[in-house]
N, C-alpha and C. Protein backbone atom coordinates (compact mmCIF):
# COMPACT_ATOMS: atom_id res chain seq x y z
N UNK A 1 82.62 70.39 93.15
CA UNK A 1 83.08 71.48 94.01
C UNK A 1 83.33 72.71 93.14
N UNK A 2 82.84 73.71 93.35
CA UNK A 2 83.30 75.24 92.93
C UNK A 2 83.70 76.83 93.77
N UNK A 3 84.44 77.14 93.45
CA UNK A 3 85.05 78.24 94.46
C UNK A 3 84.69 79.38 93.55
N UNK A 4 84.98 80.61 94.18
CA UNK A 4 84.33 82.13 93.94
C UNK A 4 85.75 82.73 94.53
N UNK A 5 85.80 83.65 94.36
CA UNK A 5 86.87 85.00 94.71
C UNK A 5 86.01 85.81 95.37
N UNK A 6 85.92 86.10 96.68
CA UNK A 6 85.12 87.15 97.15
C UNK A 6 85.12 88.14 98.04
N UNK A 7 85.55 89.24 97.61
CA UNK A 7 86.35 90.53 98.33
C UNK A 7 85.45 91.07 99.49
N UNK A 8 85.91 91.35 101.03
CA UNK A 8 85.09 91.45 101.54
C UNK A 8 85.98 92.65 103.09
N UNK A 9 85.24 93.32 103.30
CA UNK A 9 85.90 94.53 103.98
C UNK A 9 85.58 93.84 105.42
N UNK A 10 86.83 93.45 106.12
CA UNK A 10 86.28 92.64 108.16
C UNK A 10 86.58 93.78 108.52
N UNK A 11 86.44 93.71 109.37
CA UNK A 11 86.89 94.21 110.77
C UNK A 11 86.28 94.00 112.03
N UNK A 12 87.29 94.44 113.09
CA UNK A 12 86.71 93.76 114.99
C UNK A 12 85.87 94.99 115.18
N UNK A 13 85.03 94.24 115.87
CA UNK A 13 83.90 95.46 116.70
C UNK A 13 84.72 95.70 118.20
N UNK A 14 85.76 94.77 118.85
CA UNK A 14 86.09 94.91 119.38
C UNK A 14 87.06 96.09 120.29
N UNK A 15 86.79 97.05 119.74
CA UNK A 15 87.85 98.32 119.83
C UNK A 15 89.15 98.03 119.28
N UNK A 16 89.39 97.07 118.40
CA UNK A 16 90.53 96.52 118.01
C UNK A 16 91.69 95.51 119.21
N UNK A 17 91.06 95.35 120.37
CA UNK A 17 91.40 94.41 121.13
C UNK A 17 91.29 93.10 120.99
N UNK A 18 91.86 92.16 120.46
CA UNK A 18 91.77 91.00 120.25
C UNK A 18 91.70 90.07 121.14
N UNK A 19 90.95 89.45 121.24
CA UNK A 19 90.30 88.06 122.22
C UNK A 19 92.14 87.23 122.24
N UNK A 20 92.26 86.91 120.88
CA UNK A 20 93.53 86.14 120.64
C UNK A 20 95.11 86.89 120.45
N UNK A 21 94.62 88.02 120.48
CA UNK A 21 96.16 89.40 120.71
C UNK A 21 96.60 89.36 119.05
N UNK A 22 95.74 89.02 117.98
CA UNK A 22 96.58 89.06 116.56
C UNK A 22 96.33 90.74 116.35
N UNK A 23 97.74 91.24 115.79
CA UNK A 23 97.35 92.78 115.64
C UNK A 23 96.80 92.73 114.41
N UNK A 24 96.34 91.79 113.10
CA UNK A 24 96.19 92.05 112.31
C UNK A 24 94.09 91.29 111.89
N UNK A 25 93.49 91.33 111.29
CA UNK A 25 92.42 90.28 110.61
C UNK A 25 93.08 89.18 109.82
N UNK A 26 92.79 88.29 110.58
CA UNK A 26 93.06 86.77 109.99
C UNK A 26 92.12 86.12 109.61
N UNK A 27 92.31 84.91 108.69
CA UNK A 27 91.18 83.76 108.32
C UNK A 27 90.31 83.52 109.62
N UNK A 28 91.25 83.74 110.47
CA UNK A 28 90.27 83.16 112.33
C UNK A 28 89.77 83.31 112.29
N UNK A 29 89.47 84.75 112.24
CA UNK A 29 88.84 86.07 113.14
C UNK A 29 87.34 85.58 112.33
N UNK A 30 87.12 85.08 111.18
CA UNK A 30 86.07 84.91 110.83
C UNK A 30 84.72 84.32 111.65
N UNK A 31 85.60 83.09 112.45
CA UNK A 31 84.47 82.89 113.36
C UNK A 31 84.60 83.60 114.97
N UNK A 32 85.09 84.34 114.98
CA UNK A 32 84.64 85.38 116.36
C UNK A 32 83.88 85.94 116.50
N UNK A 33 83.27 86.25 118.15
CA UNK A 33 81.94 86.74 118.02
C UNK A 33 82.03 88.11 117.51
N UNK A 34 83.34 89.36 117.49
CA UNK A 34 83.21 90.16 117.54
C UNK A 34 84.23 91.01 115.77
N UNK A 35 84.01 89.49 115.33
CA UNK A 35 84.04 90.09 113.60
C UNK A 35 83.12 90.25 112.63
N UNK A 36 82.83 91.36 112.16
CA UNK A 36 81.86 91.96 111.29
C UNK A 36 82.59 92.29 109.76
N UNK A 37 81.45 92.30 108.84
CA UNK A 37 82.14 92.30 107.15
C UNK A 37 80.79 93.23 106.52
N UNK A 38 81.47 93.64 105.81
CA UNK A 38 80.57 94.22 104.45
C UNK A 38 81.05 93.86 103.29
N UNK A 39 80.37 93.13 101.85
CA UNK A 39 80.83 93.73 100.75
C UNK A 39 81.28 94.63 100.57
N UNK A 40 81.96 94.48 99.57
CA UNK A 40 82.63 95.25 98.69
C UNK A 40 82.25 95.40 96.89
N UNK A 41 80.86 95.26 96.50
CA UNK A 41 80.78 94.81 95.07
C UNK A 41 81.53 96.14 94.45
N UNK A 42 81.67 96.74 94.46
CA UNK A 42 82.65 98.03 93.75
C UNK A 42 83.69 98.32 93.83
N UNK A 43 84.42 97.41 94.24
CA UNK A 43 86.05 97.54 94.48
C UNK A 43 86.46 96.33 93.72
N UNK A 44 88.12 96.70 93.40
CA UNK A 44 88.39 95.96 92.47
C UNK A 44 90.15 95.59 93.43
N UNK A 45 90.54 94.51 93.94
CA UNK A 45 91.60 94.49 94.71
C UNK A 45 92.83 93.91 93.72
N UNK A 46 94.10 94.42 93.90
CA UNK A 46 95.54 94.13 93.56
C UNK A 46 96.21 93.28 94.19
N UNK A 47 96.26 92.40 94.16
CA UNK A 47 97.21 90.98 95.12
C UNK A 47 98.61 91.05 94.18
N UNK A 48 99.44 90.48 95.38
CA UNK A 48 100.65 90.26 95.36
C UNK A 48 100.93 88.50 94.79
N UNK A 49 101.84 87.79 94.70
CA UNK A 49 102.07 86.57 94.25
C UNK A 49 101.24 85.80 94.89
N UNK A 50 101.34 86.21 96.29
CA UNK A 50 100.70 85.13 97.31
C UNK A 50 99.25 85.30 97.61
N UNK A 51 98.24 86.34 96.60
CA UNK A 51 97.24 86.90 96.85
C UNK A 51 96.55 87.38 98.10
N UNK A 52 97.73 88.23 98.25
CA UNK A 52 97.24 89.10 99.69
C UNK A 52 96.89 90.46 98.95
N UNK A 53 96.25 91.11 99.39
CA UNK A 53 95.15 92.61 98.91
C UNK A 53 96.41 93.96 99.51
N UNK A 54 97.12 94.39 98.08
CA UNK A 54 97.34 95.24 98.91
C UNK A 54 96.83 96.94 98.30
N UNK A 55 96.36 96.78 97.26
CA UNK A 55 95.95 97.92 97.19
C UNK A 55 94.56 97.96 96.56
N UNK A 56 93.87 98.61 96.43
CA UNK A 56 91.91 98.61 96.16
C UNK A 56 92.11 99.54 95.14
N UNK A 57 90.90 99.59 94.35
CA UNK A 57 90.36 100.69 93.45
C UNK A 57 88.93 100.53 93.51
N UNK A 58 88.54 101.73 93.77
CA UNK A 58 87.08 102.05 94.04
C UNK A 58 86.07 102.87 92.65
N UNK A 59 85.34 101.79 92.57
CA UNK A 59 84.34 102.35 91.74
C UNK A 59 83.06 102.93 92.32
N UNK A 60 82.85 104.24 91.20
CA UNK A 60 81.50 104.54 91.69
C UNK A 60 80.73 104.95 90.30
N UNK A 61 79.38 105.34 90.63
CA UNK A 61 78.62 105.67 89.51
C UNK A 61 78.79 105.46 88.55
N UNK A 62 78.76 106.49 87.24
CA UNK A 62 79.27 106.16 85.40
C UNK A 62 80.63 105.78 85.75
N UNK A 63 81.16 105.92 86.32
CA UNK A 63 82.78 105.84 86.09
C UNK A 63 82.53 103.93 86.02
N UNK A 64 82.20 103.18 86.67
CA UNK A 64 81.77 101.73 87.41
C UNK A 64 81.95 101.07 85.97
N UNK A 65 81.36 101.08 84.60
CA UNK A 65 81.75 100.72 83.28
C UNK A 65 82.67 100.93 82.63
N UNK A 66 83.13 102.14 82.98
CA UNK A 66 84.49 103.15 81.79
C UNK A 66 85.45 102.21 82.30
N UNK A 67 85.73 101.85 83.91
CA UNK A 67 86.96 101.58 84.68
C UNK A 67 86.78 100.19 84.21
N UNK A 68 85.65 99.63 84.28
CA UNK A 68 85.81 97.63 84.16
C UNK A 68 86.44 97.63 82.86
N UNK A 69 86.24 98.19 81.82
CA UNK A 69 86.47 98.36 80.43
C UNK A 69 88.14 97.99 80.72
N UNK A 70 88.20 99.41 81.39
CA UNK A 70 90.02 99.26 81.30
C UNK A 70 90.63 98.40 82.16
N UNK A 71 89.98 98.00 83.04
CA UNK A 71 90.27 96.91 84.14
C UNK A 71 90.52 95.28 83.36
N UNK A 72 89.25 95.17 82.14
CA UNK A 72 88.98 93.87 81.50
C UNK A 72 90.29 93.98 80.47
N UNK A 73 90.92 95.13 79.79
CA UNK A 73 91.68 95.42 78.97
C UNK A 73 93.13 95.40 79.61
N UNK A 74 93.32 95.97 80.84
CA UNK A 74 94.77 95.36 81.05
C UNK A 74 94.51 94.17 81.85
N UNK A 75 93.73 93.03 81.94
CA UNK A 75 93.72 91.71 82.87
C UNK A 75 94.25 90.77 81.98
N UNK A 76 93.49 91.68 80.70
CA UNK A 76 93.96 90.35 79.09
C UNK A 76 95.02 90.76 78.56
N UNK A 77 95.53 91.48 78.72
CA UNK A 77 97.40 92.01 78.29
C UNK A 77 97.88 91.11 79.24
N UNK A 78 97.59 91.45 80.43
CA UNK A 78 98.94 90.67 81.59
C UNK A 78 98.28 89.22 81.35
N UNK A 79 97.37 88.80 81.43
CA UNK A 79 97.00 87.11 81.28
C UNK A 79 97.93 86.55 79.78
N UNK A 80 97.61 87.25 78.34
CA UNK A 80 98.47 86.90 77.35
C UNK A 80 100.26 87.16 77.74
N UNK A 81 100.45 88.08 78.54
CA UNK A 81 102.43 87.91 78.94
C UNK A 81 102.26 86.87 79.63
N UNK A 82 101.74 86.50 80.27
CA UNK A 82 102.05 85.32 81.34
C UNK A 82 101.74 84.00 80.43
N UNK A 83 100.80 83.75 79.63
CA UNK A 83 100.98 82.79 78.82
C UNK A 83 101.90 82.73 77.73
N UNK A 84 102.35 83.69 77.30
CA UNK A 84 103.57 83.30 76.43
C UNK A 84 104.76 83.15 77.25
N UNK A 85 105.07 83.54 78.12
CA UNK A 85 106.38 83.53 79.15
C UNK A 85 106.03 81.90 79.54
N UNK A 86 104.90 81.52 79.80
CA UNK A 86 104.84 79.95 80.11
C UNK A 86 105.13 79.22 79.32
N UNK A 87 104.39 79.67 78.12
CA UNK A 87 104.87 78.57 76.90
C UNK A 87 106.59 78.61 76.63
N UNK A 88 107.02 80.09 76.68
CA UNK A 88 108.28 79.85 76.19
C UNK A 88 109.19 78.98 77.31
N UNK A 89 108.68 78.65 78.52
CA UNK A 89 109.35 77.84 79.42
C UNK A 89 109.13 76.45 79.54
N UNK A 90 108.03 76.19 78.20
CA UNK A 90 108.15 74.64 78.58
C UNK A 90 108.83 74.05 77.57
């Protein structure tokens, strides 16, 4: 078995009227007739503990390398605090 992370923009075609009354896009909504998605390969999303999306950063053109650079550079700062904060807790 293998899993992927894969960022993906829904939304209802429905005028935002929900078949099931949720005011929000849920896991559901995936199989409804009236939910539609696009990629996102150029966005880069910010989750919270519980990995909910709450804020995006959008890449475009030359910028699309400069930003991963700094994107890859603070992922491995915060990944090394979180492994020493682990180690020092066991």
């Amino acid at each position: 078995m293998f899993y992927n992370h894969l960022l993906l923009e829904v939304y209802c075609m429905n005028d935002g009227k929900c078949p099931k009354g949720f005011k929000r896009i849920r896991t559901e909504c995936m199989k409804c007739e009236f939910c539609a998605y696009t990629e996102c390969p150029a966005e880069i999303a910010v989750t919270d503990e519980n990995g909910i999306a709450s804020h995006w950063i959008a890449l475009s053109g030359d910028e699309v390398k400069k930003k991963l650079k700094l994107w890859q550079k603070i992922c491995i700062k915060k990944i090394d605090k979180a492994y020493k904060t682990y180690i020092k807790k066991k």
